[in-house]
C-alpha atoms as a PDB file:
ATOM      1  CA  UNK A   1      16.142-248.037  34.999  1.00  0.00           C
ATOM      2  CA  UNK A   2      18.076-249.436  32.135  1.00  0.00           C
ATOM      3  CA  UNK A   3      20.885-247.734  32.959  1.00  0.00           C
ATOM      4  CA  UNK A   4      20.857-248.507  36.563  1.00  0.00           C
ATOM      5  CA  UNK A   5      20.998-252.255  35.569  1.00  0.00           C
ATOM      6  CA  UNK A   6      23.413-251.824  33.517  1.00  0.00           C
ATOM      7  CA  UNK A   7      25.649-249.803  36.035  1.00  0.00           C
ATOM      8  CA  UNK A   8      25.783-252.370  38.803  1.00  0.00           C
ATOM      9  CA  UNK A   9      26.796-255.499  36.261  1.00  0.00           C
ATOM     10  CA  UNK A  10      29.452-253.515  34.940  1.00  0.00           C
ATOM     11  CA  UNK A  11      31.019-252.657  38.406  1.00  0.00           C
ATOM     12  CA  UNK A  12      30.284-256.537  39.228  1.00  0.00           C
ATOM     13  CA  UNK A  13      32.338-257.558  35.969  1.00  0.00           C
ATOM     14  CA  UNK A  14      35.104-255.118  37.057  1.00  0.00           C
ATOM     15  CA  UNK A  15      35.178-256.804  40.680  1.00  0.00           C
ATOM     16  CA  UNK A  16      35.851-260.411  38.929  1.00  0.00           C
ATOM     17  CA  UNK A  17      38.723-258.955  36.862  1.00  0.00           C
ATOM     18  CA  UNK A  18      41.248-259.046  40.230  1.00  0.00           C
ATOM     19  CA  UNK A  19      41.007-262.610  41.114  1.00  0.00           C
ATOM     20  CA  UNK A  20      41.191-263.385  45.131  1.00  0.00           C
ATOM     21  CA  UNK A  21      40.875-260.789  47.248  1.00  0.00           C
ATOM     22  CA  UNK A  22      38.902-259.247  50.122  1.00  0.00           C
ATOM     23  CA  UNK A  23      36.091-256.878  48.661  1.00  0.00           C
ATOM     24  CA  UNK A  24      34.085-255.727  51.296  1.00  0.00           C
ATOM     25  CA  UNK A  25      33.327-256.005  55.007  1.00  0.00           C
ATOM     26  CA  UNK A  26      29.852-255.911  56.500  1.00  0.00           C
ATOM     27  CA  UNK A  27      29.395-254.457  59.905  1.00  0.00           C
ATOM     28  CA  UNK A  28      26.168-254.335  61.820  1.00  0.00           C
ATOM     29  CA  UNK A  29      24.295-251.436  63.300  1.00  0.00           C
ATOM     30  CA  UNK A  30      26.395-251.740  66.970  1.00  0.00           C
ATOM     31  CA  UNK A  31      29.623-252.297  64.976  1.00  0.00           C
ATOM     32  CA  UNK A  32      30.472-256.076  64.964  1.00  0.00           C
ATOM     33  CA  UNK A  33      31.387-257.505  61.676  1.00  0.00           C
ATOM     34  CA  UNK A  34      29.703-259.654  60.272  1.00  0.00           C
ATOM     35  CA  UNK A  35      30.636-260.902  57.192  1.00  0.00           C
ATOM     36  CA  UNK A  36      34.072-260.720  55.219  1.00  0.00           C
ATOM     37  CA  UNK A  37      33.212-260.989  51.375  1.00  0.00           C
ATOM     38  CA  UNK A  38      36.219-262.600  49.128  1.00  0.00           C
ATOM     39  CA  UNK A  39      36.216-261.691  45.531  1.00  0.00           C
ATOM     40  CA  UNK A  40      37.011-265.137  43.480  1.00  0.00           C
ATOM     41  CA  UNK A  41      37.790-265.079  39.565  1.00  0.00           C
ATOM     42  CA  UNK A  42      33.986-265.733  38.855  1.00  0.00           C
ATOM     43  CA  UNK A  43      31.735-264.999  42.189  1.00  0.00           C
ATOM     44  CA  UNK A  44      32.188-264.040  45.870  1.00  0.00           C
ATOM     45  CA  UNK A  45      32.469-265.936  48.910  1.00  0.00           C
ATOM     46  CA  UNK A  46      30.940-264.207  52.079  1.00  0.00           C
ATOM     47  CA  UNK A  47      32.807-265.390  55.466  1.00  0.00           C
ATOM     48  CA  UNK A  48      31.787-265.032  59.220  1.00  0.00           C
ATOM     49  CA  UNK A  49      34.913-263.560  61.234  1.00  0.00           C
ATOM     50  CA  UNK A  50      35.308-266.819  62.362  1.00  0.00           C
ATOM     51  CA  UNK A  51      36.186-268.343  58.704  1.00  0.00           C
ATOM     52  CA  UNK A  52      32.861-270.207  58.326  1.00  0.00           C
ATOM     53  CA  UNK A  53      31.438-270.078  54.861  1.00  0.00           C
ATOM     54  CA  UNK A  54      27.786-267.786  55.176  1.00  0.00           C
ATOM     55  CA  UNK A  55      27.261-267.638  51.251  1.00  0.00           C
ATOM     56  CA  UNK A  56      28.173-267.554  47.867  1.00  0.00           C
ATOM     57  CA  UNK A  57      27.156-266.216  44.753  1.00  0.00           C
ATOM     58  CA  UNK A  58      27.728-263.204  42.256  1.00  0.00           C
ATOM     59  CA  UNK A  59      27.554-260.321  44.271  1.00  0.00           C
ATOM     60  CA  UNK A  60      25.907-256.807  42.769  1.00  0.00           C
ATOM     61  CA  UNK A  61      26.571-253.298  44.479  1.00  0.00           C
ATOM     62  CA  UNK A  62      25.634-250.274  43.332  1.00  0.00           C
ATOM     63  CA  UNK A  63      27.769-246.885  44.379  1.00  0.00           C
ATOM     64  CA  UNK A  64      24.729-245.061  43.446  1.00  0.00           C
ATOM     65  CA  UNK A  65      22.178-246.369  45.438  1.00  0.00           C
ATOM     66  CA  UNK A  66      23.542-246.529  49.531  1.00  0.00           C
ATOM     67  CA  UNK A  67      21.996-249.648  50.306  1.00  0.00           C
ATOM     68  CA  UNK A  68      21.906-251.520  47.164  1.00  0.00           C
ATOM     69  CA  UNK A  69      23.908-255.065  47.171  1.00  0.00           C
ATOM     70  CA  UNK A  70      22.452-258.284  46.396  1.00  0.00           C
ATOM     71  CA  UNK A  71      23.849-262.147  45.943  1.00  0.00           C
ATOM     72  CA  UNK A  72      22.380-264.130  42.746  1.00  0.00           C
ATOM     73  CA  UNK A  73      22.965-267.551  42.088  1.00  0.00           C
ATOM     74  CA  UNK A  74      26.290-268.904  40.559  1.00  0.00           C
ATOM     75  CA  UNK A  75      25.230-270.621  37.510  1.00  0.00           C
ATOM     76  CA  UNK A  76      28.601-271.839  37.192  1.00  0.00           C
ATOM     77  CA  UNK A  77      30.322-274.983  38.709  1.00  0.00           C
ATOM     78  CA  UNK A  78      29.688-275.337  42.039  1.00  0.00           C
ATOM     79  CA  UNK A  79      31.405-278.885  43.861  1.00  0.00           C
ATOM     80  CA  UNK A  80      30.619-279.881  47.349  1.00  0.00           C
ATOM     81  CA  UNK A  81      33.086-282.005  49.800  1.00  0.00           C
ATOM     82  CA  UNK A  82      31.266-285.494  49.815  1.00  0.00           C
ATOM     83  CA  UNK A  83      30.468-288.285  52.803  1.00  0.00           C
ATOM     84  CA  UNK A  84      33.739-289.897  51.390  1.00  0.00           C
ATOM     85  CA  UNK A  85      35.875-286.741  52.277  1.00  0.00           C
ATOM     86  CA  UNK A  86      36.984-286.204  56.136  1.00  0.00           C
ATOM     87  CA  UNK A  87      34.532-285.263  58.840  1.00  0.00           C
ATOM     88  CA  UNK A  88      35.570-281.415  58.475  1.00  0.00           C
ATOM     89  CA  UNK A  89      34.748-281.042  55.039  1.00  0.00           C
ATOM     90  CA  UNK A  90      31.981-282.517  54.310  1.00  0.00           C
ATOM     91  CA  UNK A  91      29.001-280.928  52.981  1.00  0.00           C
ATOM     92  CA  UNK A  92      31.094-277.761  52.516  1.00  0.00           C
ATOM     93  CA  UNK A  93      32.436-275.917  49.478  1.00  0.00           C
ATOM     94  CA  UNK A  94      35.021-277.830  47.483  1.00  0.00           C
ATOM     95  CA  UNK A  95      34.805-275.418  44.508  1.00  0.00           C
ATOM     96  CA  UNK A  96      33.177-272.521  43.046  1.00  0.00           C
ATOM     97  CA  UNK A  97      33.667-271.899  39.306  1.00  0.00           C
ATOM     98  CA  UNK A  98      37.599-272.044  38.955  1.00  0.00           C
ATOM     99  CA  UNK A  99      38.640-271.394  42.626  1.00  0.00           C
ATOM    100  CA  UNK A 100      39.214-274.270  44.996  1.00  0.00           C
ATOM    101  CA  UNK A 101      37.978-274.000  48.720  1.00  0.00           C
ATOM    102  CA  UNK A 102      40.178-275.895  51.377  1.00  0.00           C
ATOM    103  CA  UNK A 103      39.600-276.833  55.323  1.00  0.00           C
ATOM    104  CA  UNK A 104      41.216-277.471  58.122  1.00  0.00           C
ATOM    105  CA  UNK A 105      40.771-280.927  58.679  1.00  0.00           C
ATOM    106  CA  UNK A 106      39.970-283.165  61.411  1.00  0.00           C
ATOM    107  CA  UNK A 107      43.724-284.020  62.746  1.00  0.00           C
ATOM    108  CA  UNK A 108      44.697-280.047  62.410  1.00  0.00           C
ATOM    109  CA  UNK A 109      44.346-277.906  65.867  1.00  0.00           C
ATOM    110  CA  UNK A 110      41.310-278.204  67.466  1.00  0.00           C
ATOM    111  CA  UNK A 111      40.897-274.427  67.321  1.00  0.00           C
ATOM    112  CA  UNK A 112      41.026-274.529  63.217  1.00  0.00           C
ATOM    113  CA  UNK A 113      39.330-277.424  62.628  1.00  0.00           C
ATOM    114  CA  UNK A 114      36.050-277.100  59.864  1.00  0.00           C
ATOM    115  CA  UNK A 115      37.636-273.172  59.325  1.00  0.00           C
ATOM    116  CA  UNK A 116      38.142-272.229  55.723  1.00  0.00           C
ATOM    117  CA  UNK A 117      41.796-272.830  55.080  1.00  0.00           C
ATOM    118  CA  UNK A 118      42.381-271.561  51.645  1.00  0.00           C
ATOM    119  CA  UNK A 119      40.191-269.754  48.944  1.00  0.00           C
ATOM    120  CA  UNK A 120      42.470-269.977  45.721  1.00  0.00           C
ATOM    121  CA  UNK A 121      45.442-268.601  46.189  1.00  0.00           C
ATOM    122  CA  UNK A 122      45.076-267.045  49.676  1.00  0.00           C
ATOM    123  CA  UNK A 123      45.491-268.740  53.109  1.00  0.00           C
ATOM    124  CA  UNK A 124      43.442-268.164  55.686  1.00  0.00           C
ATOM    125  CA  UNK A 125      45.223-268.130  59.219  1.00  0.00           C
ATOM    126  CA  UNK A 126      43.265-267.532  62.843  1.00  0.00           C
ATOM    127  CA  UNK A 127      43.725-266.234  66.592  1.00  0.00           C
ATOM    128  CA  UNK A 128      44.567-269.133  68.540  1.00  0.00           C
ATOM    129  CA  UNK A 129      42.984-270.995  71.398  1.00  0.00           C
ATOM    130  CA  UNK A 130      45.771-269.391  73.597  1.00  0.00           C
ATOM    131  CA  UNK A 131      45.435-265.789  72.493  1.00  0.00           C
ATOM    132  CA  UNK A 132      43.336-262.671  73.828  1.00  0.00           C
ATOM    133  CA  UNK A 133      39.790-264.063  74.261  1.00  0.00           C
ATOM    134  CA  UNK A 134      38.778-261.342  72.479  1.00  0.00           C
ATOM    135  CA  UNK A 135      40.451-262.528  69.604  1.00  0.00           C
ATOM    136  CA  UNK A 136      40.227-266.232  69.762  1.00  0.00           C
ATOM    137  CA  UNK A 137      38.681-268.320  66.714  1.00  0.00           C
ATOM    138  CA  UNK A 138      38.434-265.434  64.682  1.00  0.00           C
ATOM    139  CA  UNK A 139      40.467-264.529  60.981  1.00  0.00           C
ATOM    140  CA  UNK A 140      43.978-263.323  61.769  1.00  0.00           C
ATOM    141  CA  UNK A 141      44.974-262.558  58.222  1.00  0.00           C
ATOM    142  CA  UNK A 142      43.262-263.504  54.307  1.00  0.00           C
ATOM    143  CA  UNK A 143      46.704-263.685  52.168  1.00  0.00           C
ATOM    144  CA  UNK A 144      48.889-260.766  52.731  1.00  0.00           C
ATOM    145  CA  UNK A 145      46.428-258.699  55.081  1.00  0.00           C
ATOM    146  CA  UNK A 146      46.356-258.829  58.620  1.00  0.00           C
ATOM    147  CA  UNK A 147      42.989-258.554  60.738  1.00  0.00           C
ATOM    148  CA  UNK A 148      43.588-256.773  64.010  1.00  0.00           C
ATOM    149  CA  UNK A 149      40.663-256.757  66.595  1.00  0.00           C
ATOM    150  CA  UNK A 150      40.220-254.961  69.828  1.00  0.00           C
ATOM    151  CA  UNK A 151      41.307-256.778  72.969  1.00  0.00           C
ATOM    152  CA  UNK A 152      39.961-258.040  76.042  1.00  0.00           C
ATOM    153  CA  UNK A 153      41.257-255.164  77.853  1.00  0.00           C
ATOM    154  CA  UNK A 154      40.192-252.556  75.386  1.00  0.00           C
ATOM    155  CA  UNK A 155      36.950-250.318  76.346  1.00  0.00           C
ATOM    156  CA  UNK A 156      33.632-252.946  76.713  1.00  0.00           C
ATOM    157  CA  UNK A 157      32.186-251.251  73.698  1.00  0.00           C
ATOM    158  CA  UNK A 158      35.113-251.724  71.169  1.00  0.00           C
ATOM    159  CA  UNK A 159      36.682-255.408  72.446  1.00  0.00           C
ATOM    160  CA  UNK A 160      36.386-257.992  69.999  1.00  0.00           C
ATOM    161  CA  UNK A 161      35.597-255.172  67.264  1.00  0.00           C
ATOM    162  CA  UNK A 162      37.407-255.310  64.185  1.00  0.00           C
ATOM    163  CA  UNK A 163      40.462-252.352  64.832  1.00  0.00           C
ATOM    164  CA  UNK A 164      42.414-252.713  61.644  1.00  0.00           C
ATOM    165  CA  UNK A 165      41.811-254.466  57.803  1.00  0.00           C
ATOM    166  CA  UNK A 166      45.460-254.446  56.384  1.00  0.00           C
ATOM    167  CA  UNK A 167      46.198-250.424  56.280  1.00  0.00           C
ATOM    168  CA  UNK A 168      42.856-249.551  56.867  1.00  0.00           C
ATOM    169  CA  UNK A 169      42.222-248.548  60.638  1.00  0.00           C
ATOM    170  CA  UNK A 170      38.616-248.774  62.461  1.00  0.00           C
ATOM    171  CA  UNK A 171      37.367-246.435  65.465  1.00  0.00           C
ATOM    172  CA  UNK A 172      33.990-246.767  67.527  1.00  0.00           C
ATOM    173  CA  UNK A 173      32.291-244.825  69.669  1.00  0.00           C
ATOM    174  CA  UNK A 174      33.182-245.715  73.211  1.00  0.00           C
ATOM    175  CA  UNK A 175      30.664-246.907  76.744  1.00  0.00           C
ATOM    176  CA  UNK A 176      31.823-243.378  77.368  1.00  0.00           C
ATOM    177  CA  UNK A 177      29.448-241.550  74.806  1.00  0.00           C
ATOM    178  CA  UNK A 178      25.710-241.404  74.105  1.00  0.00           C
ATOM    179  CA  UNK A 179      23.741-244.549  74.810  1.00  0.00           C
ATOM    180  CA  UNK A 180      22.341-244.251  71.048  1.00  0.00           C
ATOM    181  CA  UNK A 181      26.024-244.091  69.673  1.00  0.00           C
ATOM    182  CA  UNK A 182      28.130-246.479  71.796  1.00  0.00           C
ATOM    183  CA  UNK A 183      29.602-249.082  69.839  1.00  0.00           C
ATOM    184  CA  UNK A 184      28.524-247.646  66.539  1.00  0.00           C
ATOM    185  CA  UNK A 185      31.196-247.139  63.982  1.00  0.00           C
ATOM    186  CA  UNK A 186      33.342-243.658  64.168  1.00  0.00           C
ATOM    187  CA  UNK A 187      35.541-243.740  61.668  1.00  0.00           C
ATOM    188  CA  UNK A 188      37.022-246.161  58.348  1.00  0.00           C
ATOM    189  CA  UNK A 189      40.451-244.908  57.547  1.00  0.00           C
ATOM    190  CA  UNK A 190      39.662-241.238  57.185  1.00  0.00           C
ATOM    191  CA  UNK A 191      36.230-241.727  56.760  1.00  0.00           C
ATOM    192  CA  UNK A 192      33.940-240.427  59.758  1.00  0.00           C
ATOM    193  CA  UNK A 193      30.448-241.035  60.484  1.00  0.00           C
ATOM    194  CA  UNK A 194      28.188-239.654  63.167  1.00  0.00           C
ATOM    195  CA  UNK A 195      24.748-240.557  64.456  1.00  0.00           C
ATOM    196  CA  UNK A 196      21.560-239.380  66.315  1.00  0.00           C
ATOM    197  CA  UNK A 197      22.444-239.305  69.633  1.00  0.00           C
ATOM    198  CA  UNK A 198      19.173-240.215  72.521  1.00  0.00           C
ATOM    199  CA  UNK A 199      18.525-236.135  72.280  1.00  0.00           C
ATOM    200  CA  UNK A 200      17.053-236.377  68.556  1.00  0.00           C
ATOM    201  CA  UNK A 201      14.204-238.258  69.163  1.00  0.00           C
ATOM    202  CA  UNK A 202      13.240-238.242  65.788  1.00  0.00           C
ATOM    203  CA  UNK A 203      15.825-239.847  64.233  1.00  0.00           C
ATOM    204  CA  UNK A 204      17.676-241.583  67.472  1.00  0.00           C
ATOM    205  CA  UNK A 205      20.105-243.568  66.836  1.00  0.00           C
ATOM    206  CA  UNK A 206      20.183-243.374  62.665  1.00  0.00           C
ATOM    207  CA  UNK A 207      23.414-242.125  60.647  1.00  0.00           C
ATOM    208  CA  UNK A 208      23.697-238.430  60.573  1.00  0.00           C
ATOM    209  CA  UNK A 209      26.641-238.266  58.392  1.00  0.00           C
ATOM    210  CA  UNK A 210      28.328-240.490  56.438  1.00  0.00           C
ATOM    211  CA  UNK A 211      27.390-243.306  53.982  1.00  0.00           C
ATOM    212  CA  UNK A 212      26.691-247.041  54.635  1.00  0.00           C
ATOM    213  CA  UNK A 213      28.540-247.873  51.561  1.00  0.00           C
ATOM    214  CA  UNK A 214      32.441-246.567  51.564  1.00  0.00           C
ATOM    215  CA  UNK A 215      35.147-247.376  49.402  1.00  0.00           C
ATOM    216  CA  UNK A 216      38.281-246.870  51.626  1.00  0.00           C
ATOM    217  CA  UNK A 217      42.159-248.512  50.234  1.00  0.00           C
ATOM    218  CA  UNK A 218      40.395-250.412  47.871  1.00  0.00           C
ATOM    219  CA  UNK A 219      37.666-252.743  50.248  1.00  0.00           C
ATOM    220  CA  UNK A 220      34.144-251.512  50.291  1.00  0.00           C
ATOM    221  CA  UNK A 221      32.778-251.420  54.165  1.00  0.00           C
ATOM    222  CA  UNK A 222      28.719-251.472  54.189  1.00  0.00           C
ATOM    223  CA  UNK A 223      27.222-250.479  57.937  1.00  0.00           C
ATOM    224  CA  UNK A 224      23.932-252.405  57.817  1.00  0.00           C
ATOM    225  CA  UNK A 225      21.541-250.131  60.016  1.00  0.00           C
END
């Protein structure tokens, strides 16, 4: 057990030592994401796709055990926006340990406004109002990496899925297969997974092959089933 411990707080320590960056992307069971982690000098800061702060803390994950990843408490310096500070900002995350956290404020687009703006050193831009309404509100790009999601016209069980992290491409199973597979996650870069269809009633639905926790280009994905 000691060594387990000590495992997962080394691979934490080794996460801090890249500064801002995205570190891994939770998707659930059907395949929608739903969080976007960002790896800060000292902690993490977990998004929703639509740039709204979820939580922050020091994140743990272990590559030995699948489904092992856990947020403690920052013991560091946390600041929060105050009742002085505009309307967008307030009660939110000003800064955690060394890294700033910016908004969009109040007089930006009405479309941005109250969306996390910048996390250190990387901007934060979004799908406009105008845009594929299958896109619209949610994270374009975090720095230099581009977020690419299914469209509007895309098959009903990918649209609005996330389709591409930076180099990294995403495939789902389509409205076309199994009712126990559609939607579910097919493939991370060239990293496949398959599930129990409706005809293995003993495990319907679960992950066949495949691991909930993948490293692919550098970004851990975890499918939360």
């Amino acid at each position: 057990m000691k060594y387990f411990i000590t495992s997962v707080l080394v691979f934490s320590l080794c996460l801090h030592s890249f500064g801002q960056r995205i570190s891994k992307v939770s998707l659930t069971a059907s395949g929608t994401t739903e969080m976007i982690a960002i790896q800060t000098d000292d902690a993490v800061i977990n998004l929703s796709p639509e740039g709204v702060v979820i939580n922050y803390g020091v994140e743990y994950i272990s590559e030995r055990l699948t489904n092992y990843s856990r947020i403690e408490p920052f013991n560091g310096r946390i600041d929060m926006f105050t009742n002085f500070d505009d309307k967008e900002f307030r009660g939110k995350l000003k800064y955690l340990g060394k890294t700033p956290v910016t908004y969009y404020a109040s007089y930006d687009q009405e479309g941005l406004r109250g969306k996390v703006k910048t996390i250190g050193g990387l901007g934060i831009s979004y799908y406009m109002p105008y845009e594929d309404e299958a896109l619209r509100g949610k994270i374009k790009s975090i720095g230099n990496t581009a977020l690419g999601y299914f469209s509007a016209f895309d098959n009903v069980a990918l649209k609005g899925k996330l389709k591409t992290l930076g180099i990294t491409e995403l495939n789902y199973y389509s409205s076309f297969e199994d009712k126990a597979i559609r939607g579910k996650i097919k493939s991370i870069g060239q990293v496949s997974f398959t599930f129990y269809t409706s005809f293995d009633t003993r495990y319907v639905g679960s992950m066949k092959t495949g691991s909930q926790l993948q490293n692919v280009n550098g970004v851990y994905y975890f499918i939360k089933l």
